[in-house]
Protein backbone atom coordinates (compact mmCIF):
# COMPACT_ATOMS: atom_id res chain seq x y z
CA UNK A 1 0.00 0.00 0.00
CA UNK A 2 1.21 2.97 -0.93
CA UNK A 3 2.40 5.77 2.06
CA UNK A 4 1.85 8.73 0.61
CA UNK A 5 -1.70 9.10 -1.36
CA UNK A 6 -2.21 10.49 -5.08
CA UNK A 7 -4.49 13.38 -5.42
CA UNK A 8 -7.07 13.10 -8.01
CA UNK A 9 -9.25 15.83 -9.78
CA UNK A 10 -12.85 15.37 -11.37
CA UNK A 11 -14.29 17.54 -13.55
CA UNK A 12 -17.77 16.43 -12.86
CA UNK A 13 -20.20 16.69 -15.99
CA UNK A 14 -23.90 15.59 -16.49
CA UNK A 15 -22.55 12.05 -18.40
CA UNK A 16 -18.84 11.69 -17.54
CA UNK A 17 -16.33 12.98 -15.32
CA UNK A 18 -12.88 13.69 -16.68
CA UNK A 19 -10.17 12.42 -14.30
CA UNK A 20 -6.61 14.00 -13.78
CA UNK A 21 -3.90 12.83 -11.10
CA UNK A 22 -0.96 13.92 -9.37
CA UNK A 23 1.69 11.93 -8.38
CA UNK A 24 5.07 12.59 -7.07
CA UNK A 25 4.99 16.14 -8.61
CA UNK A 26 3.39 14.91 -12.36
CA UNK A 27 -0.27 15.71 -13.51
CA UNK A 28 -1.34 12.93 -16.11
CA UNK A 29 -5.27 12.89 -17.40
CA UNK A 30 -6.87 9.03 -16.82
CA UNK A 31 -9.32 9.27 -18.85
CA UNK A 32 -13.00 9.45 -18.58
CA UNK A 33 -15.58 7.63 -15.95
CA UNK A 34 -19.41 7.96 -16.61
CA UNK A 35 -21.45 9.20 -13.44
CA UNK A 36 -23.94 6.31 -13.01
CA UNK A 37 -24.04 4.57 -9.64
CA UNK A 38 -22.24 1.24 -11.35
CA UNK A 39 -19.43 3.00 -12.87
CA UNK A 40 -18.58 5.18 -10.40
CA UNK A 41 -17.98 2.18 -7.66
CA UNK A 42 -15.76 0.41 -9.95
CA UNK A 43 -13.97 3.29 -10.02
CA UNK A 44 -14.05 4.19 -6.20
CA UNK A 45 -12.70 0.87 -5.63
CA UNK A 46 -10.00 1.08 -7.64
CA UNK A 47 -8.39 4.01 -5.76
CA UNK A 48 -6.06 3.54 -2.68
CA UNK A 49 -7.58 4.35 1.08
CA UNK A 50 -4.62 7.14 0.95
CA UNK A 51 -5.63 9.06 -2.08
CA UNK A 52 -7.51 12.01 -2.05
CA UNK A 53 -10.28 13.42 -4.54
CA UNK A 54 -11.39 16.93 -5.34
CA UNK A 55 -14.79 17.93 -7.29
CA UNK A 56 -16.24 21.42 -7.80
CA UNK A 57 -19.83 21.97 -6.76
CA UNK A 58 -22.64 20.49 -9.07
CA UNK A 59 -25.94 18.88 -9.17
CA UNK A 60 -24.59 15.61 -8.47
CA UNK A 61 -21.59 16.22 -6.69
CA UNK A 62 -22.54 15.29 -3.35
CA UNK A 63 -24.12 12.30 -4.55
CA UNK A 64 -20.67 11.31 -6.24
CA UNK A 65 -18.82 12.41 -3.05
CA UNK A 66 -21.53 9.86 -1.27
CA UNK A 67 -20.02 6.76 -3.45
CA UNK A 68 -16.35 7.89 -3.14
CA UNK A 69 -16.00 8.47 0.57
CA UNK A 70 -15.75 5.09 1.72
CA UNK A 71 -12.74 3.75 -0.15
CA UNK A 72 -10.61 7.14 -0.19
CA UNK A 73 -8.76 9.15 2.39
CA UNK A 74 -10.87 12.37 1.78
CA UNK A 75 -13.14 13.45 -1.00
CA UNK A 76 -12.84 17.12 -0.86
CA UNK A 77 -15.48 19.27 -2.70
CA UNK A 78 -14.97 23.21 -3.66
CA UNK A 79 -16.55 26.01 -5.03
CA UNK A 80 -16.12 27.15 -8.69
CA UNK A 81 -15.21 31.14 -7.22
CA UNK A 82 -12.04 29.75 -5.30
CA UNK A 83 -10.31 27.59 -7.58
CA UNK A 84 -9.87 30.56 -10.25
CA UNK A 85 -10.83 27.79 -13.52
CA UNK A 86 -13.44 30.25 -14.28
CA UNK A 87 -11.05 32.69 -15.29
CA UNK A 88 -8.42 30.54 -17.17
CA UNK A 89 -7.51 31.66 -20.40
CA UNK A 90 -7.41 28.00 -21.84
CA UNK A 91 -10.45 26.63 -20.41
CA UNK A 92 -11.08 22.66 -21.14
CA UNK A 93 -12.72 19.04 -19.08
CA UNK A 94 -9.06 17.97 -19.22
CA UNK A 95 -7.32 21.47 -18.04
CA UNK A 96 -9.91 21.75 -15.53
CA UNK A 97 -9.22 18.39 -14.04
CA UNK A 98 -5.28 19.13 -13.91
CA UNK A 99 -6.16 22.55 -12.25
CA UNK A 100 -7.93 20.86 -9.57
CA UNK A 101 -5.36 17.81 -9.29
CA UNK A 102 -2.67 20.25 -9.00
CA UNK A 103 -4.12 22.80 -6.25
CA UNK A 104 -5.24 19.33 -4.47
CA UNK A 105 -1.52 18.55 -4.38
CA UNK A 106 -0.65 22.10 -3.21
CA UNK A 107 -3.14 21.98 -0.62
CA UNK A 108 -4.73 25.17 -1.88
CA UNK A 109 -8.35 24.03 -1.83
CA UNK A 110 -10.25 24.31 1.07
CA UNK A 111 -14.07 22.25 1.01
CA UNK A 112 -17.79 24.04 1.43
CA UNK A 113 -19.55 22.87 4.31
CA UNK A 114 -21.67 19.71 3.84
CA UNK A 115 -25.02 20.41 5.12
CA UNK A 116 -26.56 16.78 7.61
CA UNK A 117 -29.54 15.50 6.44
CA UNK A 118 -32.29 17.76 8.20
CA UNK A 119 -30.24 20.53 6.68
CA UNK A 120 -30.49 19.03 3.19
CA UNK A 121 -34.28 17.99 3.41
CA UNK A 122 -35.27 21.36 4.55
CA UNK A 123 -32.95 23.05 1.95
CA UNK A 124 -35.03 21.01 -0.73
CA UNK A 125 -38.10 21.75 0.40
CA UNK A 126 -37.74 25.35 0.64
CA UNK A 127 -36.45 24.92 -2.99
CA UNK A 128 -39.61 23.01 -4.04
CA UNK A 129 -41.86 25.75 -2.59
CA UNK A 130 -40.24 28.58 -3.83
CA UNK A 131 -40.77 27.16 -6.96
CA UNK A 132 -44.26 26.40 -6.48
CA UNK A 133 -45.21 29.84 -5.40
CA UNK A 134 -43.22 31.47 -8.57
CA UNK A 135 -45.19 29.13 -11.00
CA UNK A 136 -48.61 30.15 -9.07
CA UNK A 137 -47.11 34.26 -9.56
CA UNK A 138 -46.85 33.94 -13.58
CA UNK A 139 -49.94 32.38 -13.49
CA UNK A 140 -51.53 35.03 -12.17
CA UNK A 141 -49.72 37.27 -14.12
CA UNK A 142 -51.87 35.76 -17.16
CA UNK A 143 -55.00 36.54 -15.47
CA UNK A 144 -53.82 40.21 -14.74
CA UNK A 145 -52.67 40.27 -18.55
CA UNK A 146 -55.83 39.47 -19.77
CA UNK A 147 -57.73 42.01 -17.94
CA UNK A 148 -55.18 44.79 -19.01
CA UNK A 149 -55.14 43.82 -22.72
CA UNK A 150 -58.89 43.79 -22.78
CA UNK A 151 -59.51 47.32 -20.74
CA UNK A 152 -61.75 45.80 -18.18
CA UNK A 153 -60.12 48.48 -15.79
CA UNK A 154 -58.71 47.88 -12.16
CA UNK A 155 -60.86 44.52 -10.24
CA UNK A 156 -63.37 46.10 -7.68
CA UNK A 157 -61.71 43.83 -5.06
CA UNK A 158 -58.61 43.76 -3.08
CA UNK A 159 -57.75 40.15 -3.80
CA UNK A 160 -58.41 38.73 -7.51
CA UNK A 161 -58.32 35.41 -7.04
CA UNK A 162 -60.73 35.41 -3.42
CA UNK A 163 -64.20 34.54 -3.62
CA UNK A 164 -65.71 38.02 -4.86
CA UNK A 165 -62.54 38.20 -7.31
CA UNK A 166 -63.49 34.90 -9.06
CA UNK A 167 -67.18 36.14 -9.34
CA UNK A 168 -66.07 39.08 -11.04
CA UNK A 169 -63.48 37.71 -13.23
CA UNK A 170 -66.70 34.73 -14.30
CA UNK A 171 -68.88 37.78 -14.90
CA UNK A 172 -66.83 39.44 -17.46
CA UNK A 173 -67.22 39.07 -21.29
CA UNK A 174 -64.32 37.90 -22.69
CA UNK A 175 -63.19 36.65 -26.58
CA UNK A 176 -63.16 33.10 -26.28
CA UNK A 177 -59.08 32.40 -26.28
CA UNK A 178 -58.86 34.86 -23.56
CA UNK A 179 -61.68 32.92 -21.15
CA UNK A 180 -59.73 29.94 -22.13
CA UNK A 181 -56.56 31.25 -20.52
CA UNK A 182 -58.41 32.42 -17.81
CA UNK A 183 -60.07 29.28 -17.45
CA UNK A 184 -56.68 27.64 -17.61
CA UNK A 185 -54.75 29.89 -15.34
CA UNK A 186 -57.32 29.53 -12.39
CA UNK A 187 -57.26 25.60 -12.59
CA UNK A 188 -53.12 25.97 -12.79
CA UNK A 189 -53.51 27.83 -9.58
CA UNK A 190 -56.09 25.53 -7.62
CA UNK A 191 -53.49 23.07 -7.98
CA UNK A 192 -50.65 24.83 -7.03
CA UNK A 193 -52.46 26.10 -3.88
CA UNK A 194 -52.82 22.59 -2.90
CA UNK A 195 -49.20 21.72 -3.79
CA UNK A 196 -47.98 24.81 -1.70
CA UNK A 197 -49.79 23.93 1.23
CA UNK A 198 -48.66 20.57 1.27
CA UNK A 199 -45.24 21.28 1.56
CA UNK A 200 -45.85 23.87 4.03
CA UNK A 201 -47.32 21.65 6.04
CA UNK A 202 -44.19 19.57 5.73
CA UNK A 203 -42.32 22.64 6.79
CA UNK A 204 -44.35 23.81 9.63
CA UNK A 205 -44.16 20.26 11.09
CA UNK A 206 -40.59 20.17 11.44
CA UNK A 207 -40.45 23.74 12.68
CA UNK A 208 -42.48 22.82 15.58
CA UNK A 209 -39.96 20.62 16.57
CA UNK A 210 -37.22 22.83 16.22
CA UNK A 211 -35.99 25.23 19.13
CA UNK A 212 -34.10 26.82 16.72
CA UNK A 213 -36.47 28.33 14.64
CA UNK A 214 -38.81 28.93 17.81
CA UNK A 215 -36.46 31.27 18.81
CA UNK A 216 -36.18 33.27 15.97
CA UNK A 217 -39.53 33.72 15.34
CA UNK A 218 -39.90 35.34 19.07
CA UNK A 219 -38.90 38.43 16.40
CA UNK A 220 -41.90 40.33 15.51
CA UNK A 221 -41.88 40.05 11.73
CA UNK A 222 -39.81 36.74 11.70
CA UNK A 223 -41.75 33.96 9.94
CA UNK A 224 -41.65 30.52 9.73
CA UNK A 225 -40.09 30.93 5.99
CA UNK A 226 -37.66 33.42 7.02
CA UNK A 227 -36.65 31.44 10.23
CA UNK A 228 -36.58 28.49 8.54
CA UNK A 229 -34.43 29.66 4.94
CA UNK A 230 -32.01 31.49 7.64
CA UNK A 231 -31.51 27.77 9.18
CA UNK A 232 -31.35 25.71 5.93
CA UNK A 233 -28.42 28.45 4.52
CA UNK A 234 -26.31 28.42 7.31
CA UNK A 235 -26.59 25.30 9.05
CA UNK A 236 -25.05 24.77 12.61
CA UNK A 237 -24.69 27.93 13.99
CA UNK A 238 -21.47 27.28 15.55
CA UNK A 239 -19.26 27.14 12.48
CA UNK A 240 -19.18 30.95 12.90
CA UNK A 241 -17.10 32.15 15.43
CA UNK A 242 -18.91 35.89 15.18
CA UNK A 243 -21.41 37.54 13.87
CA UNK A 244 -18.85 39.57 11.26
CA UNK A 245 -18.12 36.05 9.16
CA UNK A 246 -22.16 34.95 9.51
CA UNK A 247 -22.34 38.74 7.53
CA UNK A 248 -19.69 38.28 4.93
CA UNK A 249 -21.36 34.18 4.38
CA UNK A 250 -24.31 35.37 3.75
CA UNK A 251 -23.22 38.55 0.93
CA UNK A 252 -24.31 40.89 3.73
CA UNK A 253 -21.16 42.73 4.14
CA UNK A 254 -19.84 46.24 1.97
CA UNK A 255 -17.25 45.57 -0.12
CA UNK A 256 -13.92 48.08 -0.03
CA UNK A 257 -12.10 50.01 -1.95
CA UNK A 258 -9.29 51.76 -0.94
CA UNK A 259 -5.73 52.54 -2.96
CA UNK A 260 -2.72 54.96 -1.82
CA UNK A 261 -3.65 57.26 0.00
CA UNK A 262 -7.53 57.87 -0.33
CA UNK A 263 -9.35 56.63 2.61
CA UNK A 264 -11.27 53.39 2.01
CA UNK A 265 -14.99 53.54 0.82
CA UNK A 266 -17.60 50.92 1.31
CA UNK A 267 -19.67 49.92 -1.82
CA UNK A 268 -22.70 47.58 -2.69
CA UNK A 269 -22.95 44.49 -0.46
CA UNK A 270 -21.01 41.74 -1.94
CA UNK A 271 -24.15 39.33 -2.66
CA UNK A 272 -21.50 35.75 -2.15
CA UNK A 273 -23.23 33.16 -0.35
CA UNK A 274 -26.79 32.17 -0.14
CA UNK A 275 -29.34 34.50 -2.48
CA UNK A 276 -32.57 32.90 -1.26
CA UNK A 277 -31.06 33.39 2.52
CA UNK A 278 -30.38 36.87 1.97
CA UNK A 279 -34.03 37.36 0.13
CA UNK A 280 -35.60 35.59 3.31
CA UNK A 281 -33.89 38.35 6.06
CA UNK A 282 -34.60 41.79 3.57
CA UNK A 283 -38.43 40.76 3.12
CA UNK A 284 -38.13 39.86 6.97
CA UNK A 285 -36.76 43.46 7.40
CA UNK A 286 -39.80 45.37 5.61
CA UNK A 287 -42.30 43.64 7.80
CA UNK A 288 -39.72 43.57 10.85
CA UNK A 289 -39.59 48.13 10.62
CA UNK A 290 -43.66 47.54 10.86
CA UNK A 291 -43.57 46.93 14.17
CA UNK A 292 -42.67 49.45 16.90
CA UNK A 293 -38.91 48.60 18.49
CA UNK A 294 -34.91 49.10 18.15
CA UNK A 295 -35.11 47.67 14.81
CA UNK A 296 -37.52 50.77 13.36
CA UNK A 297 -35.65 53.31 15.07
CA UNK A 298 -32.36 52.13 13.49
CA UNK A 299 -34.02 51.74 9.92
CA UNK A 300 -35.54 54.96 10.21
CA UNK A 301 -32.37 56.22 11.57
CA UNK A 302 -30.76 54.56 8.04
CA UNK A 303 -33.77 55.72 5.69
CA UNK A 304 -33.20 59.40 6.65
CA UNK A 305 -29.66 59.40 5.83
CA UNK A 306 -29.47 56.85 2.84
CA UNK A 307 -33.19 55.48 1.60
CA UNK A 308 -35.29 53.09 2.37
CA UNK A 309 -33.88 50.71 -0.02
CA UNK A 310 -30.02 50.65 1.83
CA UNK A 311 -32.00 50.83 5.30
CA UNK A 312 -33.98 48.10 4.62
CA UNK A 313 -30.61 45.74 3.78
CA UNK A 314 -28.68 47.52 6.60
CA UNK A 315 -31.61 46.07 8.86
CA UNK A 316 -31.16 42.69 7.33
CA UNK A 317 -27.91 42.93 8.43
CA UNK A 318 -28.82 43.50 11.81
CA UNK A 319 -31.25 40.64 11.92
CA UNK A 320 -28.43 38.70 10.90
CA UNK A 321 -26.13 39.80 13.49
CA UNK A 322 -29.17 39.47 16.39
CA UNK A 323 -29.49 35.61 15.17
CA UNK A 324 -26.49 34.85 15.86
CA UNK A 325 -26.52 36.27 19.18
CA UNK A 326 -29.85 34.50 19.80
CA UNK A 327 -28.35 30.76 18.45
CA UNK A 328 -25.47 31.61 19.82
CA UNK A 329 -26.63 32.65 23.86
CA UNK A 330 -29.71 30.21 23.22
CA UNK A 331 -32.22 32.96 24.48
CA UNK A 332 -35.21 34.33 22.54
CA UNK A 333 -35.39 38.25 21.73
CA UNK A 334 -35.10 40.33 24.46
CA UNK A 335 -37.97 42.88 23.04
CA UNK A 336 -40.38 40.13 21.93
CA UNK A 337 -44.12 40.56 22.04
CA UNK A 338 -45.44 37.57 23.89
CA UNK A 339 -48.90 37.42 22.51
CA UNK A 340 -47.79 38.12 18.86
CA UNK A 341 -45.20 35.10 19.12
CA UNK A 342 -48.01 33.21 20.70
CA UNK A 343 -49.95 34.16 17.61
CA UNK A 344 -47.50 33.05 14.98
CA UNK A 345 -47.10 29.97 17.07
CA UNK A 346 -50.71 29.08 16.71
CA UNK A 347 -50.62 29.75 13.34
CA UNK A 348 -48.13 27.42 12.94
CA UNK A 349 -49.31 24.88 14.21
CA UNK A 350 -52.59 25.18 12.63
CA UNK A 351 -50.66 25.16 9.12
CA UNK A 352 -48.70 21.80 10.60
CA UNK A 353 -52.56 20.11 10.56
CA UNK A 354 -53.92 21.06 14.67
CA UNK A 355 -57.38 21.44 14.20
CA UNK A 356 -58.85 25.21 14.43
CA UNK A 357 -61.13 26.61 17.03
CA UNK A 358 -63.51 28.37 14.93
CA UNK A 359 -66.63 28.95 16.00
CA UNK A 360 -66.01 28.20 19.46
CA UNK A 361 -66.67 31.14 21.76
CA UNK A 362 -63.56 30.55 24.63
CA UNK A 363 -63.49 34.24 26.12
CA UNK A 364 -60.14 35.60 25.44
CA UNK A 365 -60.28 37.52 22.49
CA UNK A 366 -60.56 40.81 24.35
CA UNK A 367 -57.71 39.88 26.56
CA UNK A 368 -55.41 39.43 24.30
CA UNK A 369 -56.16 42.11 22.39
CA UNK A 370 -55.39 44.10 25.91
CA UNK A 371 -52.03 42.34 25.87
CA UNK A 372 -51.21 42.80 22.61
CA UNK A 373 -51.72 46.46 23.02
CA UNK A 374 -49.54 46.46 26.10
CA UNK A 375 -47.25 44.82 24.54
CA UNK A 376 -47.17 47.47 21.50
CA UNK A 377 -46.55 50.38 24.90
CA UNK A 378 -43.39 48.36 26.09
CA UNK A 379 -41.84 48.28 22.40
CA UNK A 380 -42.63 51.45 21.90
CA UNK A 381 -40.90 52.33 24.95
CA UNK A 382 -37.68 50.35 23.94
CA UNK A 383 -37.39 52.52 20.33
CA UNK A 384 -38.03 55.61 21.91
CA UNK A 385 -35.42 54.15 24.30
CA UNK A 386 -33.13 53.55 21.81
CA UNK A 387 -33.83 56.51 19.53
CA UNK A 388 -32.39 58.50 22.95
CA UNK A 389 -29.53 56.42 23.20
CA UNK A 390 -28.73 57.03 19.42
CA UNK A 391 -29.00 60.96 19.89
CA UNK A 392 -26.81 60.96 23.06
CA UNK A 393 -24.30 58.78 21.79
CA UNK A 394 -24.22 61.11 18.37
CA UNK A 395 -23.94 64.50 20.89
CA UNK A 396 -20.93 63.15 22.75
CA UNK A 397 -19.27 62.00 19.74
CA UNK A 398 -17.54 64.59 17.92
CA UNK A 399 -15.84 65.57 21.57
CA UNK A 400 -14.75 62.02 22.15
CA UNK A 401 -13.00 62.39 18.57
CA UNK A 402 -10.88 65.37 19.07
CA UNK A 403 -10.10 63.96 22.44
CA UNK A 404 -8.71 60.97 21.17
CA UNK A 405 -5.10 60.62 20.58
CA UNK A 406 -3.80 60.22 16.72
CA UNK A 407 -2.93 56.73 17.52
CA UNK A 408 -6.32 55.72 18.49
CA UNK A 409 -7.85 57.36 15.46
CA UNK A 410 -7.85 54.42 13.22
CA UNK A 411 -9.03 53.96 9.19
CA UNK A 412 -12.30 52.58 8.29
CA UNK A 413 -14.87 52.66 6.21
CA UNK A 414 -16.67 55.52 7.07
CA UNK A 415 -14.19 58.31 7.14
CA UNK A 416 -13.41 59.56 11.28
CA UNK A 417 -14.79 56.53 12.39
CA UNK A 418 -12.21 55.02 14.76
């Protein structure tokens, strides 16, 4: 057996992967191996327990990483941005396999994270629904279509497709392709009501057994989606040591620019990572400044400075940054409103399959509205709290500046800013 292990690149394709080794400092091509199940365990088992393999990030990579594990010392899998192959100048399955043999060798590749098998379930299901609801959006994009081209005016309703929308869109005279498409849209969305709801359900199940996204929704505006696309993008919590590299994963962070002598400026966020995570914690953020708290003074504090548009991500950074600290400490938000969590909770369970309690007369409607509105006083309290904080902090600042010694005046992005 040999001592020292070869390293081994695939370029992983649809049909094939192309296969390049290293050995004692030469890179030779082997070939070709087609990615079925069969093939690909012949050639597993014709590799030595010391040799290592390196893939890039497809479809079916984790699936072939799956079949190679067991007979290899370490199957390593990267992304496409960190190898630099993208940018070769000579770009071919053969070159590509070399390149990855070769920085294998070097031990210049580091692997993504493998999500565990809740991870990847919920990651697919989130997939499958967002999806769904995009198919069920054109859809009714035909409808709306159809009522433009044919200058029936703006629907009398607030929903379309309720029960008074349908009525009105059955009541008006239409050419008989267009009542066809109509026709057609309304039964594509029927169905994909039912599909969405199914795999909601799916979702909202495991969510009620999760502490994890429990917690997160004790943030007013926090759903269940948001809570649980946060989860399924990053994972275990604890692979970030702060709340600075959760940022930069997620494509939350301003990217710099600075050259000579010019002080460094901060730019657009740098959008790496996760897009549907990052989607998830902005529409979070426009419901999240709805509610009275820290979080809408700070966006408002953002908005009058910069826009709503650059507030509204600056508060998705912050939600970021205060789930971290809520995985992290294992406590739920500090400025929660009881009743409203209580609500979503319900809700949630109620979406999971729990039978309602409609039309049964318990008695504590008023209460709770009585809490809820106390509950509206205290966060109230906390942004008017933290607006004052904000305004003190911003009065004693300039003096704390040109009391600080030149060596404790540092560079940043924001120019002063130690």
């Amino acid at each position: 057996m040999r001592a020292v292990g070869r390293s081994i690149g695939l370029d992983v394709h649809l049909d094939f992967c192309e296969v390049a080794i290293a050995d004692d400092g030469a890179v030779r091509s082997a070939g070709r191996v087609e990615t079925t199940p069969e093939r690909l365990e012949l050639f597993a088992q014709s590799l030595g327990s010391n040799d290592r393999v390196a893939l890039e990030v497809t479809g079916n990579a984790w699936e072939i990483a799956r079949i190679l594990e067991p007979h290899v010392q370490r199957v390593v899998v990267v992304s496409p941005d960190d190898t630099g192959i993208r940018q070769a100048r000579a770009k071919t399955d053969r070159l590509d396999a070399r390149a990855l043999a070769r920085l294998l060798a070097a031990g210049e590749l580091d692997t993504v994270w493998r999500p565990d098998e809740r991870t990847r379930v919920l990651r697919r299901r989130l997939a499958r629904r967002q999806q769904l609801v995009r198919s069920r959006s054109r859809a009714k994009n035909e409808i709306h279509a159809v009522v433009m081209r044919r200058l029936k005016g703006r629907p009398p309703v607030s929903d379309l497709f309720g029960v008074k929308g349908r009525r009105w869109l059955s009541e008006l005279e239409l050419p008989l392709e267009e009542a066809e498409t109509v026709d057609s849209a309304l039964r594509h969305i029927e169905f994909l009501d039912r599909e969405v709801a199914a795999v909601e359900r799916l979702i909202a199940r495991d969510a009620l057994q999760s502490g994890e996204v429990r917690r997160l929704m004790t943030v007013p505006g926090v759903n269940v989606v948001c809570a649980a696309t946060f989860l399924a993008a990053v994972g275990d919590i604890r692979r970030f040591r702060s709340a600075r590299a959760l940022v930069g994963y997620l494509g939350l962070d301003p990217r710099v620019r600075q050259s000579g002598s010019e002080p460094a400026r901060g730019g657009r966020i740098s959008k790496q990572g996760s897009a549907s995570a990052r989607w998830a914690l902005v529409e979070a953020a426009w419901s999240v400044v709805q509610q009275p708290g820290p979080l809408r003074a700070f966006y408002q504090r953002i908005r009058a400075r910069r826009g709503h548009g650059i507030a509204a991500v600056a508060v998705a950074r912050k939600l970021a940054v205060l789930f971290w600290c809520l995985l992290t400490r294992g406590q739920d938000y500090a400025h929660q409103q009881p009743s409203l969590t209580a609500k979503k909770l319900r809700l949630l369970e109620i979406r999971a399959g729990a039978p309602t309690l409609k039309g049964k007369h318990t008695g504590t409607w008023a209460t709770r509205q009585r809490m809820r509105q106390a509950e509206r006083e205290l966060a109230q309290q906390a942004e008017a709290s933290y607006k004052r904080m904000v305004s003190d902090w911003q009065a004693a600042r300039p003096e704390k500046v040109q009391a600080a010694a030149p060596a404790e005046v540092g560079a940043s992005v924001t120019p002063g800013r130690a």
